[in-house]
Protein backbone atom coordinates (compact mmCIF):
# COMPACT_ATOMS: atom_id res chain seq x y z
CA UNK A 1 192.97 195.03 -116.25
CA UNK A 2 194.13 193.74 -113.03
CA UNK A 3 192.55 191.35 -110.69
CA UNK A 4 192.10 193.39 -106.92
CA UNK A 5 192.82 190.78 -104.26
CA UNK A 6 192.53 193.25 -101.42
CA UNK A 7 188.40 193.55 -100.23
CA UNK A 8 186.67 196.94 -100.39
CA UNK A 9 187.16 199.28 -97.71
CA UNK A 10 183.10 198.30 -96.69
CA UNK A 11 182.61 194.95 -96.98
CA UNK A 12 178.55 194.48 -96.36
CA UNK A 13 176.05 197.10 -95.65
CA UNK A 14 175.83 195.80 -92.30
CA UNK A 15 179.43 196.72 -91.21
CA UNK A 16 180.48 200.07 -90.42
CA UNK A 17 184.16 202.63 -90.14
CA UNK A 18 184.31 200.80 -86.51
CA UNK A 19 183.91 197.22 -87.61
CA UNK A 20 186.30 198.03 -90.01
CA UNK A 21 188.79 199.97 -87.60
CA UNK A 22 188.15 196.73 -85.23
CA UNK A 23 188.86 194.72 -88.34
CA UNK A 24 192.72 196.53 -89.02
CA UNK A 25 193.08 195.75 -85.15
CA UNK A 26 192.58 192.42 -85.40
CA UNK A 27 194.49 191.73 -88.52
CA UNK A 28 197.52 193.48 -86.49
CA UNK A 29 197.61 191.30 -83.45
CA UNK A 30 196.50 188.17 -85.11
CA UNK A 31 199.63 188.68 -88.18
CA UNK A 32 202.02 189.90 -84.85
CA UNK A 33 201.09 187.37 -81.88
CA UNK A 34 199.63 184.48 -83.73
CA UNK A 35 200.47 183.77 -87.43
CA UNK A 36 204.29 183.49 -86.82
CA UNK A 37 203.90 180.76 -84.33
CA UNK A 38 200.62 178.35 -86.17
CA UNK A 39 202.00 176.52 -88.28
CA UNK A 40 204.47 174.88 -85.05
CA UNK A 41 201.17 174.75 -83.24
CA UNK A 42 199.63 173.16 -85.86
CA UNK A 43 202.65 170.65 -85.95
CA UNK A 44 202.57 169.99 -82.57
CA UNK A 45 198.68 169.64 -82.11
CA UNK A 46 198.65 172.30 -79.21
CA UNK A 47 197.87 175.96 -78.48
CA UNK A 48 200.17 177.43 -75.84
CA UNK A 49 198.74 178.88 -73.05
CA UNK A 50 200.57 182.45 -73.85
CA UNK A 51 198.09 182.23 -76.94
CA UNK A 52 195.06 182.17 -75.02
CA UNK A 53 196.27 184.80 -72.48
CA UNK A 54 197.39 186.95 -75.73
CA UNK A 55 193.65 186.22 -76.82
CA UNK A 56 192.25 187.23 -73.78
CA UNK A 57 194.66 190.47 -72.78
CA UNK A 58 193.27 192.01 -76.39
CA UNK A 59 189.68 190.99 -75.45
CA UNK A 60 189.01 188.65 -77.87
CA UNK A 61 187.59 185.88 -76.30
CA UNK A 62 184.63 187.45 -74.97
CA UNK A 63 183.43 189.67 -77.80
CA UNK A 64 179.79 188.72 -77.46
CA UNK A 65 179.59 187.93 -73.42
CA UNK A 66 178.01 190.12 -71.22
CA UNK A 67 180.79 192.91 -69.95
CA UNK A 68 179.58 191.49 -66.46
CA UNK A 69 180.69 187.87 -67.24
CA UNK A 70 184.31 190.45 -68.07
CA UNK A 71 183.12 190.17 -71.80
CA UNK A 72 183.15 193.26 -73.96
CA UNK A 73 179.40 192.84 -74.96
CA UNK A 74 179.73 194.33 -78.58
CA UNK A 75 177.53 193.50 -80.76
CA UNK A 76 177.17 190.70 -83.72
CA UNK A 77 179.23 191.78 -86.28
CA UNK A 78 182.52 192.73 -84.16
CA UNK A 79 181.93 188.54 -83.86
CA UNK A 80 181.85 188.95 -87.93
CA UNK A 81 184.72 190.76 -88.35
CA UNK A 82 186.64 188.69 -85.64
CA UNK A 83 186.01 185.35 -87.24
CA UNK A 84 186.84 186.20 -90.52
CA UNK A 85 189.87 187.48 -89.72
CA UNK A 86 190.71 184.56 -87.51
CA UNK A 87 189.88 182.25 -91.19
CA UNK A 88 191.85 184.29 -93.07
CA UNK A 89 194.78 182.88 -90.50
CA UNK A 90 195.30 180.07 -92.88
CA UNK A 91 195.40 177.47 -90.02
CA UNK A 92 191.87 175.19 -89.39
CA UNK A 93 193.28 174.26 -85.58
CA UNK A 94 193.78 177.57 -84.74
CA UNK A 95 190.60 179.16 -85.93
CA UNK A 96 188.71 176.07 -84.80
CA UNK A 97 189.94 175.65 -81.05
CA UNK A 98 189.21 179.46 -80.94
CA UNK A 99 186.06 180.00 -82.56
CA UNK A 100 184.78 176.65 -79.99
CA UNK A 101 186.18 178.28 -76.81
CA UNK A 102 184.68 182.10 -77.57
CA UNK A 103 180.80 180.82 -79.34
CA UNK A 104 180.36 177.20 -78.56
CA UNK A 105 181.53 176.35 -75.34
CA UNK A 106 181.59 179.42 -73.30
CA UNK A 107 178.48 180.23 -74.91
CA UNK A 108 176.51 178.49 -72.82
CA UNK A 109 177.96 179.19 -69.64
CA UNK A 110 177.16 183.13 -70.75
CA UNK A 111 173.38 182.00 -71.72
CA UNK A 112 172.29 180.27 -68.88
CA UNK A 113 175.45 179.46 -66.08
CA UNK A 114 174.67 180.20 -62.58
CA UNK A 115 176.28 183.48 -61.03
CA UNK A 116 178.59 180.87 -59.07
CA UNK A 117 179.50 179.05 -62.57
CA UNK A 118 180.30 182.11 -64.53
CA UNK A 119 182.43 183.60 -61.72
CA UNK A 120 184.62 180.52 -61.39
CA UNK A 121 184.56 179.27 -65.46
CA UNK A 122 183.55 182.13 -67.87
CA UNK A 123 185.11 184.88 -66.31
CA UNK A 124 188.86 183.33 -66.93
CA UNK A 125 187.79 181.43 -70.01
CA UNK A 126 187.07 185.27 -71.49
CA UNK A 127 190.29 186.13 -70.07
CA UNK A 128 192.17 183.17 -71.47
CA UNK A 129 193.07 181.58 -68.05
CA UNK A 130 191.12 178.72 -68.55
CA UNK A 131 190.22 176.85 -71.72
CA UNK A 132 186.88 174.92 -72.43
CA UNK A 133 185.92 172.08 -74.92
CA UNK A 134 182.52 170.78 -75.67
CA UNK A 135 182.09 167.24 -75.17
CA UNK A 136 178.55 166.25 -76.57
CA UNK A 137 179.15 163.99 -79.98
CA UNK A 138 179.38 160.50 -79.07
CA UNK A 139 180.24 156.99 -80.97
CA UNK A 140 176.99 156.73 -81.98
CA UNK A 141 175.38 159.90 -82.06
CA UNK A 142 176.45 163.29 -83.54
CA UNK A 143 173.72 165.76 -84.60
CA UNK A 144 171.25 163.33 -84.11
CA UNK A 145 170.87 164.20 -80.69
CA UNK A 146 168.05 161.85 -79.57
CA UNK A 147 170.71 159.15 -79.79
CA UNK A 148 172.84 160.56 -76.87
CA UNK A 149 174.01 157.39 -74.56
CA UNK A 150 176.03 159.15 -71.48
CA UNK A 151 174.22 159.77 -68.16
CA UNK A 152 174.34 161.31 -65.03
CA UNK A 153 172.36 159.52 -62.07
CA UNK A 154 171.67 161.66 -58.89
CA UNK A 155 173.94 160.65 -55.85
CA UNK A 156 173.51 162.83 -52.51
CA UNK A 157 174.79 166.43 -53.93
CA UNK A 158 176.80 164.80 -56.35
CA UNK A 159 175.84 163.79 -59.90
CA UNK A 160 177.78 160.73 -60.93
CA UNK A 161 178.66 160.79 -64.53
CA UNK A 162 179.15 157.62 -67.17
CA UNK A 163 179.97 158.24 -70.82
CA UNK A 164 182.47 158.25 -74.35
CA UNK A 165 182.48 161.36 -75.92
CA UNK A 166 184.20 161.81 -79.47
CA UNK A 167 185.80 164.15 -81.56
CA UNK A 168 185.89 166.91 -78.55
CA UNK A 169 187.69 169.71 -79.86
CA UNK A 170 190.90 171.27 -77.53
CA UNK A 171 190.06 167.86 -75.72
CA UNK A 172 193.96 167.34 -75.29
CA UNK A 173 194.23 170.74 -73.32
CA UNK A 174 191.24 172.09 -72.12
CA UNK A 175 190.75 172.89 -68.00
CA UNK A 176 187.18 171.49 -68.30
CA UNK A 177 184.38 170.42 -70.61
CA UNK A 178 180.79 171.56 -71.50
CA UNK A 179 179.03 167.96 -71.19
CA UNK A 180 175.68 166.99 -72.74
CA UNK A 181 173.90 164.01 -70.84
CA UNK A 182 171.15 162.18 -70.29
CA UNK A 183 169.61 162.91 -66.56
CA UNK A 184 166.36 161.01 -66.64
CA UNK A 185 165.23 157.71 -68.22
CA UNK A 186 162.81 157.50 -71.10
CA UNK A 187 159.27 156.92 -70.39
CA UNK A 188 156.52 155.80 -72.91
CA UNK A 189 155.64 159.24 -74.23
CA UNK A 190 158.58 161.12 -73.25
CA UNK A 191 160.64 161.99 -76.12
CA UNK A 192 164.57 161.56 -75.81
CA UNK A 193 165.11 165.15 -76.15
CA UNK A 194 163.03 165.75 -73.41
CA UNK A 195 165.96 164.19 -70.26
CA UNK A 196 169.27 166.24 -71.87
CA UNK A 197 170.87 168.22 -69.55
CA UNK A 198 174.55 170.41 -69.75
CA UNK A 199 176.80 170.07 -66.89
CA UNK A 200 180.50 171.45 -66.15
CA UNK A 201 183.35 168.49 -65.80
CA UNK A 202 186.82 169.16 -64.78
CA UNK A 203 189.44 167.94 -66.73
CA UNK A 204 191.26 167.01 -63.32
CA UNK A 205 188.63 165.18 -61.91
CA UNK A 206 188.54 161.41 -60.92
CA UNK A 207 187.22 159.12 -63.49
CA UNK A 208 187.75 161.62 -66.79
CA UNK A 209 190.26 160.40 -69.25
CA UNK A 210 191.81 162.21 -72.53
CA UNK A 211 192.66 159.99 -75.27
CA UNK A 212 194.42 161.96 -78.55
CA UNK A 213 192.33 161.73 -81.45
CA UNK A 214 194.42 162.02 -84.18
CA UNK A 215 192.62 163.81 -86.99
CA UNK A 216 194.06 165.11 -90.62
CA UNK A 217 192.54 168.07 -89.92
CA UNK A 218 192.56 171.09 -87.32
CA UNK A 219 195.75 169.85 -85.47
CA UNK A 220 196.11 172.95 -83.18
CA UNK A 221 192.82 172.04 -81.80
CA UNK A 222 193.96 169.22 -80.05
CA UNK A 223 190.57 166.67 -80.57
CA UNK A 224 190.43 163.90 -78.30
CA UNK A 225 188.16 161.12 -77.02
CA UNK A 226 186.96 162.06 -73.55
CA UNK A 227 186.24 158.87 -71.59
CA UNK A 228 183.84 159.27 -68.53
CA UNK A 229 183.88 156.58 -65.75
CA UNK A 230 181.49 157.75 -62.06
CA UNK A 231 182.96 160.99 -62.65
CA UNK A 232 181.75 163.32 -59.71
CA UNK A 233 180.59 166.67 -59.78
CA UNK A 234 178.15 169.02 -57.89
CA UNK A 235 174.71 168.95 -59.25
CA UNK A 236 175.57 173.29 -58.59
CA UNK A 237 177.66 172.45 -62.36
CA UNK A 238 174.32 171.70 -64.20
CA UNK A 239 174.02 174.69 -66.41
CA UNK A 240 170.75 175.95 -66.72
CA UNK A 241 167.09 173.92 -65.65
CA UNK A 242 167.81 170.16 -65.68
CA UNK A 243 166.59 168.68 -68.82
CA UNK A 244 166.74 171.55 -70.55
CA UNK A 245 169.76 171.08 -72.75
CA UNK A 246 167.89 170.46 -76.26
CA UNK A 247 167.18 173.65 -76.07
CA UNK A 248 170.00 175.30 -75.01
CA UNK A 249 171.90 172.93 -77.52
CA UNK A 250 169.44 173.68 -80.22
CA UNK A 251 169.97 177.95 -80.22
CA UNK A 252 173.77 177.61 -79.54
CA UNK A 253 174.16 174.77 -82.25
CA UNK A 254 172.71 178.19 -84.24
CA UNK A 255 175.74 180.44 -83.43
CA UNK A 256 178.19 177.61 -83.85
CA UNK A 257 177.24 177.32 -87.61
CA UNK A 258 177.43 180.54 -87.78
CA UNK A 259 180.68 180.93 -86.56
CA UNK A 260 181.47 177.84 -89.10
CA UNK A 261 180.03 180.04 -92.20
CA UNK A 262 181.81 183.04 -90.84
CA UNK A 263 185.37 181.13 -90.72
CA UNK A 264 184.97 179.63 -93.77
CA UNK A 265 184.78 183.26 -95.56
CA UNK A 266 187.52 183.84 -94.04
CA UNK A 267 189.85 180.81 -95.17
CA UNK A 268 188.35 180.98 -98.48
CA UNK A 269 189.39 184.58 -98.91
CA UNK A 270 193.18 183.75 -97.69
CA UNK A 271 193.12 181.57 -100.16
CA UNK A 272 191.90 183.04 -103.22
CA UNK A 273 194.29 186.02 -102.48
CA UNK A 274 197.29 183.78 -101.77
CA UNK A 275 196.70 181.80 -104.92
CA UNK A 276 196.62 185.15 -106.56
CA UNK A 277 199.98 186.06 -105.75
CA UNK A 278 201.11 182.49 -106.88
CA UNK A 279 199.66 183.14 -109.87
CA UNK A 280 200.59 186.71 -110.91
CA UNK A 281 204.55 185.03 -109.82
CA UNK A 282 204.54 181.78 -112.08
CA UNK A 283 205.93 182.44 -115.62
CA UNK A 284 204.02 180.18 -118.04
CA UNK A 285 204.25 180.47 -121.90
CA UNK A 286 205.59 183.86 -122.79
CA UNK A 287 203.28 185.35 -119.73
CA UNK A 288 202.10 184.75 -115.95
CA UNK A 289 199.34 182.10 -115.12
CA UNK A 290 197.20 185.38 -113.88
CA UNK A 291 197.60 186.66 -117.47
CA UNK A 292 195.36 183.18 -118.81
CA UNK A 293 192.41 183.44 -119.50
CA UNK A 294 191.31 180.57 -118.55
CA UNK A 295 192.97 181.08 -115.23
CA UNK A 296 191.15 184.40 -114.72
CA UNK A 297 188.02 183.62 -115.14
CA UNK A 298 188.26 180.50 -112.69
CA UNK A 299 189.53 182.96 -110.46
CA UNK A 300 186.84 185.74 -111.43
CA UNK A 301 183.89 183.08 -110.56
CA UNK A 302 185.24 182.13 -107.36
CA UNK A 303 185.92 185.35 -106.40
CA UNK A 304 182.35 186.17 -107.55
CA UNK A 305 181.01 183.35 -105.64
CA UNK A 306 182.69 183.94 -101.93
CA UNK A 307 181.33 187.58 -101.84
CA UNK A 308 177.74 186.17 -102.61
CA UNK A 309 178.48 183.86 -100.08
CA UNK A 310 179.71 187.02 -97.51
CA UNK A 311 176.53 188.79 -98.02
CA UNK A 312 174.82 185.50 -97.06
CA UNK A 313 176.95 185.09 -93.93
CA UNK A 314 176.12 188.39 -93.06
CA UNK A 315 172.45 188.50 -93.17
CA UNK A 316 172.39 185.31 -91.12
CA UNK A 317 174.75 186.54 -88.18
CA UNK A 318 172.10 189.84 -88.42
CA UNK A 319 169.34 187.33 -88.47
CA UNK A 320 170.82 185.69 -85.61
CA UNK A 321 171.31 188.91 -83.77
CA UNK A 322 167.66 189.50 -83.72
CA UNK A 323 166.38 185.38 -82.87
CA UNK A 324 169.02 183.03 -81.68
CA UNK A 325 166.86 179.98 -83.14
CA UNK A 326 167.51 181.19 -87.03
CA UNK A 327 167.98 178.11 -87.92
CA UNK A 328 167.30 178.04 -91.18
CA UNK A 329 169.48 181.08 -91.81
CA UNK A 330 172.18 179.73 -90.13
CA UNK A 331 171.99 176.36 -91.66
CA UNK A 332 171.59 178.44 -95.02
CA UNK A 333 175.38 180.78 -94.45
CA UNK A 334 177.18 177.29 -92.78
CA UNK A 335 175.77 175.03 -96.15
CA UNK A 336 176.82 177.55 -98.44
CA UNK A 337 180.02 179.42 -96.71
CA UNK A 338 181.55 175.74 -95.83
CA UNK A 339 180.88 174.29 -99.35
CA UNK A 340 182.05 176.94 -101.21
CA UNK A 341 185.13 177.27 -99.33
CA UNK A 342 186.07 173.62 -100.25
CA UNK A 343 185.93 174.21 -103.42
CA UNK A 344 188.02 176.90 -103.43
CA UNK A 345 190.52 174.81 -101.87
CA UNK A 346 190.91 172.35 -104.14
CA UNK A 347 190.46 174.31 -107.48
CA UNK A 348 193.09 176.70 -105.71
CA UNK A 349 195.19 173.60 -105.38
CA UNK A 350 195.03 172.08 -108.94
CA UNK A 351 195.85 175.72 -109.84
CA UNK A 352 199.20 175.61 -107.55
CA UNK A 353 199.94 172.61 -109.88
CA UNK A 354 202.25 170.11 -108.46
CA UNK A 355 203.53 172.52 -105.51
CA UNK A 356 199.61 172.36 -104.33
CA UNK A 357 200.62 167.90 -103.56
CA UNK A 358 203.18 168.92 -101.18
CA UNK A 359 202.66 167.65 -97.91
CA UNK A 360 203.76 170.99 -96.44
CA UNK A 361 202.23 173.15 -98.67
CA UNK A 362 199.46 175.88 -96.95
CA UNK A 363 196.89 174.80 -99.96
CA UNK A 364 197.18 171.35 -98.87
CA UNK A 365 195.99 171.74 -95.44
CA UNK A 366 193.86 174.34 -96.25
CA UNK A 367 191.86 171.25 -98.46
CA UNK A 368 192.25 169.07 -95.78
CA UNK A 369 190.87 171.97 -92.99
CA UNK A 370 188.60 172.99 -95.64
CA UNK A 371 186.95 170.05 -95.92
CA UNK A 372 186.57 168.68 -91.93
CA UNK A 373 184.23 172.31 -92.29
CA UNK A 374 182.00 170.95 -93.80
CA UNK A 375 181.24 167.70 -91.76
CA UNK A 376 181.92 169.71 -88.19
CA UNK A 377 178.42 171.26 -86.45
CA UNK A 378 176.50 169.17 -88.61
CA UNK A 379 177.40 168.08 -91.94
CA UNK A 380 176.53 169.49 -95.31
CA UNK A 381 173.49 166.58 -95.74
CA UNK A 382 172.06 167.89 -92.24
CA UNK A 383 172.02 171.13 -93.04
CA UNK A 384 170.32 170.65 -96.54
CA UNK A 385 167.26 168.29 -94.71
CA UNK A 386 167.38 171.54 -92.42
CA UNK A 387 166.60 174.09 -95.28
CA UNK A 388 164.67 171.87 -97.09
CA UNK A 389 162.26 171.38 -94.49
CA UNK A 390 161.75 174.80 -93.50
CA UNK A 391 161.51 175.89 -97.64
CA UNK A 392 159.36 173.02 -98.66
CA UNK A 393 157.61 170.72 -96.38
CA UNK A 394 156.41 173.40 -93.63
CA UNK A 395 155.57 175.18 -96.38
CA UNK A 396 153.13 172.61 -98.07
């Protein structure tokens, strides 16, 4: 008996010969235009601006925006089949910075942007011409959103905007930034949520500063501390009603831990089938390390364990597809999909013995990547006071 590290033709009953054509697509450009150069990316903390315009000539960056916004409007699991293939890159900055700029930042420029705002930011964000961050976790608050401390106080036509934002993902090269603020005061009775509003900054406007942040993790994402000191804008960059952000945050925080789950698939498959191939290559007592026992069953489990986890994944993003505020489904396939694909990592690495501690070795990072996954869009605790609200205590 061999072990098959190559997936079924169908992966999920909800994916069809087209998702799968899309799929061989995808692999093709992404092996061709953007494997050979990652791991220098990676290196250098960047993504070239050829990248995103490679991104955006192949369509890529717009999969789920509206063809008017100069998306391709396909549905949900073209998004699927995208994202895993983008994980199975091998390369957490990469997949990160891309997977932020397509479902998390542009996102909400596609959901609820004026005409005038999707015309001047989304349409060349989908076409790779300009490149957005989202700049809402700050020192002191991250999911927690009540906690948010940055403001913007009317002034004429202007807001006026004051604020430290952390952890900003392509902070060191995006054009502009998605900004959550506050834009009333709390009153007795108001809750916090209640004064949040989203706004468009400029990266070249007067007051914004980039600091680099200088994770161990995702380094082709560029993260950055994003200071904000009477930073002008237009009160025409608020996107959406004012004070509405906790909701818009709240159903595109659902698609971003999606997109999480989705990418983590992804990377965990890469790495199970490149750990293979070690395997099945390193001689060990009269055999291969594939030909353990042992070995193979580890193996057999995990690989057991990510396609329960796909078929998870899956019925979330087709969950999603039908109510943008799945949250517990979403919650459910980023938990699960993020998790499993740390451990992966680092039973993959133990396996690689002591070529896994190498400081340029692809299992290392992938640990390292692996494991930022599960703290990024809410961290693994969050998520589990998530589900176990909406299993137990709504439920009485």
């Amino acid at each position: 008996m061999t072990m098959q590290a190559a997936p079924s033709p169908v992966r999920s009953p909800y994916l069809t010969a087209e998702h799968e054509a899309f799929r061989h697509s995808v692999r093709t450009f992404l092996q061709q235009r953007i494997a050979p150069h990652a791991a220098e990316w990676e290196r250098g903390r960047t993504m070239p601006r050829s990248a995103w315009r490679a991104l955006g000539a192949e369509g890529l960056l717009g999969l789920n925006h509206p063809v008017s916004a100069g998306g391709s409007g396909k549905d949900i699991f073209h998004s699927v089949v995208f994202l895993e293939e983008l994980g199975r890159l091998g390369f957490g900055g990469v997949r990160f910075a891309v997977a932020l700029h397509s479902y998390m930042g542009t996102s909400y420029l596609a959901a609820d942007g004026s005409a005038e705002l999707r015309e001047r930011f989304l349409r060349p964000a989908v076409a790779g011409e300009l490149v957005v961050a989202l700049a809402i976790t700050e020192p002191q608050a991250g999911s927690d959103l009540a906690r948010l401390a940055s403001t913007a106080r009317e002034e004429g036509d202007d807001l006026v905007v004051d604020g430290e934002k952390r952890f900003v993902v392509n902070g060191g090269f995006a054009d502009f930034f998605v900004t959550a603020v506050r834009t009333g005061s709390p009153t007795a009775g108001r809750s916090a949520h209640q004064d949040l509003s989203l706004l468009v900054v400029e990266r070249d406007r007067a007051g914004v500063s980039v600091r680099p942040n200088d994770c161990a993790a995702w380094r082709a994402s560029a993260v950055a501390d994003v200071g904000l000191r009477g930073v002008r804008v237009p009160r025409t960059h608020l996107i959406g009603r004012r004070n509405s952000g906790f909701i818009q945050i709240m159903k595109n925080m659902q698609l971003e831990r999606l997109a999480a789950g989705i990418t983590a698939v992804g990377a965990a498959e890469e790495c199970l089938e490149a750990t293979w191939r070690h395997l099945k290559g390193r001689a060990a007592f009269e055999s291969t390390l594939s030909g353990k026992q042992a070995v193979r069953h580890r193996m057999a489990d995990l690989l057991t364990e990510l396609e329960a986890t796909r078929q998870l994944v899956h019925h979330a993003a087709w969950s999603y597809a039908r109510d943008p505020l799945s949250i517990t489904a979403c919650s459910m396939a980023k938990l699960k999909a993020t998790e499993l694909s740390r451990t992966v990592a680092e039973e993959c690495q133990r396996l690689y013995g002591a070529e896994g501690f190498r400081e340029d070795a692809a299992v290392a990072r992938a640990v390292q990547d692996a494991r930022a996954a599960t703290v990024a869009a809410g961290a693994s605790e969050v998520m589990r006071d998530i589900i176990a609200q909406a299993g137990y205590d709504e439920r009485g």
